[in-house]
Protein backbone atom coordinates (compact mmCIF):
# COMPACT_ATOMS: atom_id res chain seq x y z
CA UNK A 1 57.91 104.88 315.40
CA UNK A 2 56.03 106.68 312.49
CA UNK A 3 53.15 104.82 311.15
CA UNK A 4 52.51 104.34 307.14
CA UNK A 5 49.53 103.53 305.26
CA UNK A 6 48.88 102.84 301.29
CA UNK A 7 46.42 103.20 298.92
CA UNK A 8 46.75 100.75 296.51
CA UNK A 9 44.22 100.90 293.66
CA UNK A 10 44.24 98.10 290.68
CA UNK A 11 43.73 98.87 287.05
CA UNK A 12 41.37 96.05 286.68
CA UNK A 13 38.90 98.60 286.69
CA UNK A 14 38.03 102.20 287.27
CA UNK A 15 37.72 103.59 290.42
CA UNK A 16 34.04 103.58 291.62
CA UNK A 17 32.14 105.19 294.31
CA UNK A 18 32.95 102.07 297.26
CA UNK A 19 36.69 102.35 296.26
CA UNK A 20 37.06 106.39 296.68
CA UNK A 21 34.82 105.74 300.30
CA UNK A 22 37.48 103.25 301.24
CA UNK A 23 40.36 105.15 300.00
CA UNK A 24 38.84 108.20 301.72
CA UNK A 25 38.56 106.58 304.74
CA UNK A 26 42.29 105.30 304.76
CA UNK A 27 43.50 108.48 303.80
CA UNK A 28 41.49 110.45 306.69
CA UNK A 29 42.74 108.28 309.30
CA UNK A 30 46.10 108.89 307.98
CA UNK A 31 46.00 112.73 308.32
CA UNK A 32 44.22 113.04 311.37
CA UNK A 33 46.91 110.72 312.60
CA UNK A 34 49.65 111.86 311.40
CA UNK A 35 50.71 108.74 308.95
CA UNK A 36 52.63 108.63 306.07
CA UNK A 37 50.69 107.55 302.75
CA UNK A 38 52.31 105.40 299.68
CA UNK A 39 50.57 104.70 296.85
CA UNK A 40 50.91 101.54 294.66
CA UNK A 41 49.56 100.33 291.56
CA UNK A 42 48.44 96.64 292.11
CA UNK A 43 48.98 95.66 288.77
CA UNK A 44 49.84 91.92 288.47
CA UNK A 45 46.37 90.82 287.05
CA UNK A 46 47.66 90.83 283.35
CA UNK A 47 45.20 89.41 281.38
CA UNK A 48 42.25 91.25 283.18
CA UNK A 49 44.72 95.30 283.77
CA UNK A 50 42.76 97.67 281.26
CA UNK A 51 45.10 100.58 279.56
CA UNK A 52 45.55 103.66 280.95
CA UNK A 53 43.14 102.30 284.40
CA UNK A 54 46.11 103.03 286.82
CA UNK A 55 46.40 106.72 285.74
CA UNK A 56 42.42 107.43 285.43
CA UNK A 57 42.72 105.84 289.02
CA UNK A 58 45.33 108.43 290.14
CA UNK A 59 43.75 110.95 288.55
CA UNK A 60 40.18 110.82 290.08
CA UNK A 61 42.28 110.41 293.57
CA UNK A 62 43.80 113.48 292.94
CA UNK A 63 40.49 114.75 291.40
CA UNK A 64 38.76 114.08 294.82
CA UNK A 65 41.79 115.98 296.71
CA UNK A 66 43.40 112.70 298.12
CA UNK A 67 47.12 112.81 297.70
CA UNK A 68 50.18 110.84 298.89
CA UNK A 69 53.91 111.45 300.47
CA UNK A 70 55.57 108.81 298.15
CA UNK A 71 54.94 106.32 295.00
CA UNK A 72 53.14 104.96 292.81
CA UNK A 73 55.26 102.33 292.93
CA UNK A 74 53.71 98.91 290.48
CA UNK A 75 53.28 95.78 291.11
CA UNK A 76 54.52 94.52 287.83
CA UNK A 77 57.84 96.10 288.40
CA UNK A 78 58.62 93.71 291.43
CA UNK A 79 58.62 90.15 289.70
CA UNK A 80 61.62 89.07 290.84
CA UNK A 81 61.36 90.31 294.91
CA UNK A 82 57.98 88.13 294.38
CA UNK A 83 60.00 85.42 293.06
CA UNK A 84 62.64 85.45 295.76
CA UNK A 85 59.97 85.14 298.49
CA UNK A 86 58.72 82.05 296.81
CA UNK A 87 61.71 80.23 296.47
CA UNK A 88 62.72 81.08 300.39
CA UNK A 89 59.31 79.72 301.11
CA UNK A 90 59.86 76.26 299.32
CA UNK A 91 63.32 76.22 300.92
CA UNK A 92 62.30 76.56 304.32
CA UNK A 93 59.26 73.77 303.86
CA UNK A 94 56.11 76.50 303.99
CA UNK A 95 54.96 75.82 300.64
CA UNK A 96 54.76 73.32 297.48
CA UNK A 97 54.12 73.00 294.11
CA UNK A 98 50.63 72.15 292.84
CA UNK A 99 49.58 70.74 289.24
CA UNK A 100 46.11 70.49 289.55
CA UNK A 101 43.14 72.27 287.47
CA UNK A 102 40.80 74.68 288.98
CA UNK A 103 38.42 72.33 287.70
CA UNK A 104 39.99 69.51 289.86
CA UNK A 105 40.02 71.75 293.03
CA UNK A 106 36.61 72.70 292.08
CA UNK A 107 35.51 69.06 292.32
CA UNK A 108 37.55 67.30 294.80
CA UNK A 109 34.70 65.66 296.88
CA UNK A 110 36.72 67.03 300.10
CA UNK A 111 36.78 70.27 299.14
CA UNK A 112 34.49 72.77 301.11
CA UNK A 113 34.12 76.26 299.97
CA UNK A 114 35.13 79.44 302.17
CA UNK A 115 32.67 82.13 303.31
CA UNK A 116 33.96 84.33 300.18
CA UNK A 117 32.94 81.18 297.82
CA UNK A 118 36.09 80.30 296.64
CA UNK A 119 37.03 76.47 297.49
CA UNK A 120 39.01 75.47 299.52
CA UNK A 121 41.92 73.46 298.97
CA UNK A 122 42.05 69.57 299.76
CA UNK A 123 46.00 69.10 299.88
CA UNK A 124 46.40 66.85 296.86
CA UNK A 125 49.54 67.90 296.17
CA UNK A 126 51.63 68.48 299.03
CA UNK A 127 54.34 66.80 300.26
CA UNK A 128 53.98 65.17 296.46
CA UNK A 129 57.01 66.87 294.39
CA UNK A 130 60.46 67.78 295.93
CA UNK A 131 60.91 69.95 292.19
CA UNK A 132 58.70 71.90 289.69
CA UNK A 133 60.50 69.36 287.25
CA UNK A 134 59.36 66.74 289.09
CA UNK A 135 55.49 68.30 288.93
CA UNK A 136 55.68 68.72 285.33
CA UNK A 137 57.02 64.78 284.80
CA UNK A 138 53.72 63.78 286.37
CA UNK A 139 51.12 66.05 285.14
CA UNK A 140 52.47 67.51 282.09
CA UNK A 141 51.44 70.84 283.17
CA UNK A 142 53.57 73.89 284.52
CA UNK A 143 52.69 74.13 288.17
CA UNK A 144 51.33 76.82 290.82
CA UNK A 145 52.94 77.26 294.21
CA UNK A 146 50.89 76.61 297.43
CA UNK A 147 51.49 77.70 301.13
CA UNK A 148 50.90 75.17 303.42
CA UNK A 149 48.25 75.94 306.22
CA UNK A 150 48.51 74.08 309.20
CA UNK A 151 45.51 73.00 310.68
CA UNK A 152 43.92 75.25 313.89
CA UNK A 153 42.52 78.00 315.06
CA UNK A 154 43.57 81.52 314.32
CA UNK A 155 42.38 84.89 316.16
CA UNK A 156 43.07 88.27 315.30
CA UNK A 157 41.29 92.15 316.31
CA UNK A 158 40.34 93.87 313.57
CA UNK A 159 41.03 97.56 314.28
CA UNK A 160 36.83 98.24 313.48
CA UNK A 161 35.55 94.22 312.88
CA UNK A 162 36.64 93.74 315.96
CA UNK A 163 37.53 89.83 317.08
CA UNK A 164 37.75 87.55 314.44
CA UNK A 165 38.20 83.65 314.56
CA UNK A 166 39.61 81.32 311.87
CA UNK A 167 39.49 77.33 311.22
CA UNK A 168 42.58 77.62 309.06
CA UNK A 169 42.38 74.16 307.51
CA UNK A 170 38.47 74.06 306.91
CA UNK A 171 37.69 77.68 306.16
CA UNK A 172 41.41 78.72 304.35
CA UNK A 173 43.39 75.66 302.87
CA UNK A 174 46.30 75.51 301.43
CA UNK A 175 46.66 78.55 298.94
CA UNK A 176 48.27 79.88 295.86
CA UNK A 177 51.04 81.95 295.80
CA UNK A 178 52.40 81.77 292.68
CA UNK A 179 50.12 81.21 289.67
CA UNK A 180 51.71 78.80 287.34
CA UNK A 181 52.77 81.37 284.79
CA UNK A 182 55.05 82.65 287.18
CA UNK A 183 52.95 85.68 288.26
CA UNK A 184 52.96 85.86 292.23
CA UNK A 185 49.95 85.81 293.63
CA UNK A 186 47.75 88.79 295.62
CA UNK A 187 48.54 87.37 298.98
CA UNK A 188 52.28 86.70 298.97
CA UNK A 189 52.85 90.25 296.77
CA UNK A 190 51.00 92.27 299.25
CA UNK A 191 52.81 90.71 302.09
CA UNK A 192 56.53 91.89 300.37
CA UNK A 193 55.58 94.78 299.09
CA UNK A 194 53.56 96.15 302.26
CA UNK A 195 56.55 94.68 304.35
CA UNK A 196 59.08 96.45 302.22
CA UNK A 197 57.23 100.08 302.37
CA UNK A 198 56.99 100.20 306.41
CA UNK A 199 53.09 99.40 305.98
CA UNK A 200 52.07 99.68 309.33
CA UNK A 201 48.22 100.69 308.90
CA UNK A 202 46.11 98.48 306.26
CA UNK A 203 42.27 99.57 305.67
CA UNK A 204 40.62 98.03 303.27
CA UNK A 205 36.84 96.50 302.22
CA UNK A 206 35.60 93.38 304.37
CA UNK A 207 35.43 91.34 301.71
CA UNK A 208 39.31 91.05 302.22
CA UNK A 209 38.99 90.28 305.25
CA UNK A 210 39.38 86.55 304.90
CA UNK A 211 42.33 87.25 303.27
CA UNK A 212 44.07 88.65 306.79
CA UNK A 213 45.12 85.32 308.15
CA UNK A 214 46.76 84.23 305.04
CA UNK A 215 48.94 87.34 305.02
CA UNK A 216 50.06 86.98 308.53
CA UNK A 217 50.89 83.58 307.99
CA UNK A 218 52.93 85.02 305.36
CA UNK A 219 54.81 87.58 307.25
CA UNK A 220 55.55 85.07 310.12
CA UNK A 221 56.79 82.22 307.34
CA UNK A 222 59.05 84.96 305.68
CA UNK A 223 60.46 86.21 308.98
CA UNK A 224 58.71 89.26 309.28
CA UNK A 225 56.55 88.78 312.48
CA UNK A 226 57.65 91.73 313.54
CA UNK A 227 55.97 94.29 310.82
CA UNK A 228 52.59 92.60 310.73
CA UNK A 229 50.36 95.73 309.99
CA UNK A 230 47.27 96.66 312.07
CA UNK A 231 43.97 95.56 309.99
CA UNK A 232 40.94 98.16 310.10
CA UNK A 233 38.26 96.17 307.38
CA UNK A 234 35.09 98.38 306.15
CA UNK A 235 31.79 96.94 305.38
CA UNK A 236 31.12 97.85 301.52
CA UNK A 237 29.03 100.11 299.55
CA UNK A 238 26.07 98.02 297.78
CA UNK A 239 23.35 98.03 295.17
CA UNK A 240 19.86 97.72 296.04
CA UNK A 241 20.24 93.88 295.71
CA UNK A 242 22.68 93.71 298.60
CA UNK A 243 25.41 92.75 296.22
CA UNK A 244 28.73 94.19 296.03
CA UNK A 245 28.62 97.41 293.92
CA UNK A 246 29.31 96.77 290.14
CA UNK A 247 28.27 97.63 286.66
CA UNK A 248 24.76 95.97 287.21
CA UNK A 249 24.06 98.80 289.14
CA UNK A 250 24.82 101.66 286.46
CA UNK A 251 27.48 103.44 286.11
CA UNK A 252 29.08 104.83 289.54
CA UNK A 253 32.68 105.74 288.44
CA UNK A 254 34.19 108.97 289.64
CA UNK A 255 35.45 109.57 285.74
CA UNK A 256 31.88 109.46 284.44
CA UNK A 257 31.00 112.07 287.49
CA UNK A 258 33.52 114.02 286.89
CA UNK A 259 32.72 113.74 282.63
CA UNK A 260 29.50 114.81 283.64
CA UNK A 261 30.18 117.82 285.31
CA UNK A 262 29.71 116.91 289.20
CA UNK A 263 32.32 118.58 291.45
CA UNK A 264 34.18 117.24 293.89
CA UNK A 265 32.95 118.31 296.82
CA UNK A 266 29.57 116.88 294.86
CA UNK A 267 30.60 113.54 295.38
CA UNK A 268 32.39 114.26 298.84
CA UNK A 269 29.01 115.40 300.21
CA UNK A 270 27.76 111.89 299.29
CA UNK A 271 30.67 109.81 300.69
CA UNK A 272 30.95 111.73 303.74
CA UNK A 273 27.03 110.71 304.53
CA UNK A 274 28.72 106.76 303.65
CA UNK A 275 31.36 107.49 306.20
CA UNK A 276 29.27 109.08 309.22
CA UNK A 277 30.05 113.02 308.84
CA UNK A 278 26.76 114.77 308.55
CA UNK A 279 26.53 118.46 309.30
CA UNK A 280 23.69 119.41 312.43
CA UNK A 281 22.33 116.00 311.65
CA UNK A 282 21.63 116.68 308.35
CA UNK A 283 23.15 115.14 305.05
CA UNK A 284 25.29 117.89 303.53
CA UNK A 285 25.20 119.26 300.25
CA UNK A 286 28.59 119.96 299.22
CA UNK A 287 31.65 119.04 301.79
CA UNK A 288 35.21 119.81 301.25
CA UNK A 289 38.79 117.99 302.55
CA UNK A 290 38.92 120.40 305.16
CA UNK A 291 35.79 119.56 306.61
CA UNK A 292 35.81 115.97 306.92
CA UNK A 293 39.12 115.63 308.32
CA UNK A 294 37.45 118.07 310.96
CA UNK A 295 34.44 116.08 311.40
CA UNK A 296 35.72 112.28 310.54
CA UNK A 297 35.47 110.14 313.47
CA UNK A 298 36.16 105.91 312.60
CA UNK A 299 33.92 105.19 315.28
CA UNK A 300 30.86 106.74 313.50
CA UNK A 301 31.33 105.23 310.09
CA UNK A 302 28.21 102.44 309.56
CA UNK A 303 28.73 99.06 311.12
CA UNK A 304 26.42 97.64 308.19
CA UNK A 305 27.12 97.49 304.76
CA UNK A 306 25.63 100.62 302.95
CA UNK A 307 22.83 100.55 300.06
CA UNK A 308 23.56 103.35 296.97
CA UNK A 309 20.43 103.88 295.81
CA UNK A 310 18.77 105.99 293.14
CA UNK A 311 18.44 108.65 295.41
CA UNK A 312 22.19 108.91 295.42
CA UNK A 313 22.87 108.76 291.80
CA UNK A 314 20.13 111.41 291.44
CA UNK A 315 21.66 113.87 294.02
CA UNK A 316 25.12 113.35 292.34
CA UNK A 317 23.22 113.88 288.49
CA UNK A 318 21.29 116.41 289.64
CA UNK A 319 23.70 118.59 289.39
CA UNK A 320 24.58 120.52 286.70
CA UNK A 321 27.19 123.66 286.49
């Protein structure tokens, strides 16, 4: 059987530096290896989706020389697949619905909070309302839909993490997957939609990588054991503060590069140094497609997250055609 990967950037933003080294790094593996590549817009975020983000984002992909065999295919096109999926889920006794707050989840006394800072869920509601109707009587409010976590331990191997260990009930919780306006939720739309496409191959940032566990006991609660992908997670491109690249660090996206005048193979050069290609030992100045799916290897990319620094902004500025 064929193998299949995605890239699946979200218009939340635009596409920085860390996202084109992770998008790079999917799409090398997938041509050295022979995999097909999908792209999909993951654009259920509403309120936070900026216009015209998914095309700049498919634009400075193609800009950089990554392409794709099929899509995009969107997110916000699917609403009703999502929807299905939920209800089978209630049905079958893997999930509830939930009226409380963030605020109250925030506070519950019981409520610890996950290595990625997020809290984690007490349970309040489940096993509370047999209907949504019967959610709204008591609260008043519209309510979100929860998996159910059972409590224990959960292993996986991460394709370049390597062994990973989970205390589902402590470190997960029970968690959404369907926001109260309807909207399905990043865990349970990845699941269907990856499912749907023949996803065999997910590679991704490690700050996702808490997120694996939920998503396989998603594929196993919607009878899907059988395509749970393989999960390589990358250690992210920082600022000088050790936090996750962002606007605080100036302005890394690919558009402004490319506004500015810096080629491609430019900002290649510089991700290919991120991703463990250097040329006699030597950072290069200019690299090309060709090159790096020569020279790629997965097993040399940095174990360690990696600092961009002003020395890297310079080299990329420097430039000037």
């Amino acid at each position: 059987m064929g193998h299949t990967t995605r890239l699946a950037p979200s218009p939340t933003g635009a596409l920085h530096l860390g996202n084109a080294r992770t998008f790079l790094i999917n799409w090398l593996c997938a041509r050295q290896s022979g995999w097909k590549v999908t792209l999909r817009v993951d654009d259920l975020d509403g309120p936070r989706t900026k216009p015209g983000a998914d095309q700049a984002a498919i634009d400075d992909l193609q800009w950089l020389g990554i392409d794709w065999d099929s899509g995009p295919t969107r997110q916000s096109t699917r609403t009703s697949v999502y929807a299905a999926a939920v209800e089978m889920l209630l049905r079958d006794g893997f999930a509830y619905y939930c009226n409380c707050t963030r605020k109250e989840v925030e506070s519950a006394a019981s409520a610890p909070h996950a290595d990625d800072g997020a809290a984690v869920y007490p349970g309040t509601c489940r096993g509370l309302y047999r209907t949504r109707a019967d959610a709204i009587a008591a609260s008043g409010r519209v309510p979100a839909v929860r998996f159910a976590v059972r409590d224990g331990r959960f292993d996986f191997t991460d394709n370049f993490a390597g062994p990973r260990s989970f205390q589902l009930a402590r470190q997960l919780g029970d968690f959404v997957i369907q926001k109260s306006d309807g909207t399905a939720a990043y865990q349970l739309a990845v699941v269907v939609d990856d499912a749907e496409a023949g996803v065999t191959q997910v590679i991704r940032g490690d700050d996702l990588i808490e997120s694996t566990p939920r998503q396989i006991l998603l594929y196993r609660a919607l009878n899907l054991a059988q395509q749970i992908p393989a999960y390589t997670h990358l250690p992210l491109i920082v600022g000088e503060d050790g936090k996750r690249l962002a606007k605080r660090h100036g302005d890394t996206r690919l558009g402004e590069y490319r506004k500015r005048g810096v080629p491609a193979e430019r900002v290649l050069a510089l991700l290919a140094k991120w991703c463990g290609v250097r040329s006699a030992g030597k950072d290069l100045e200019s690299a090309s497609m060709q090159k790096l799916l020569a020279d790629f290897r997965l097993d040399r990319v940095p174990r360690a997250p990696i600092t961009f620094t002003r020395h890297d902004d310079a080299f990329l500025r420097g430039y000037r055609s």
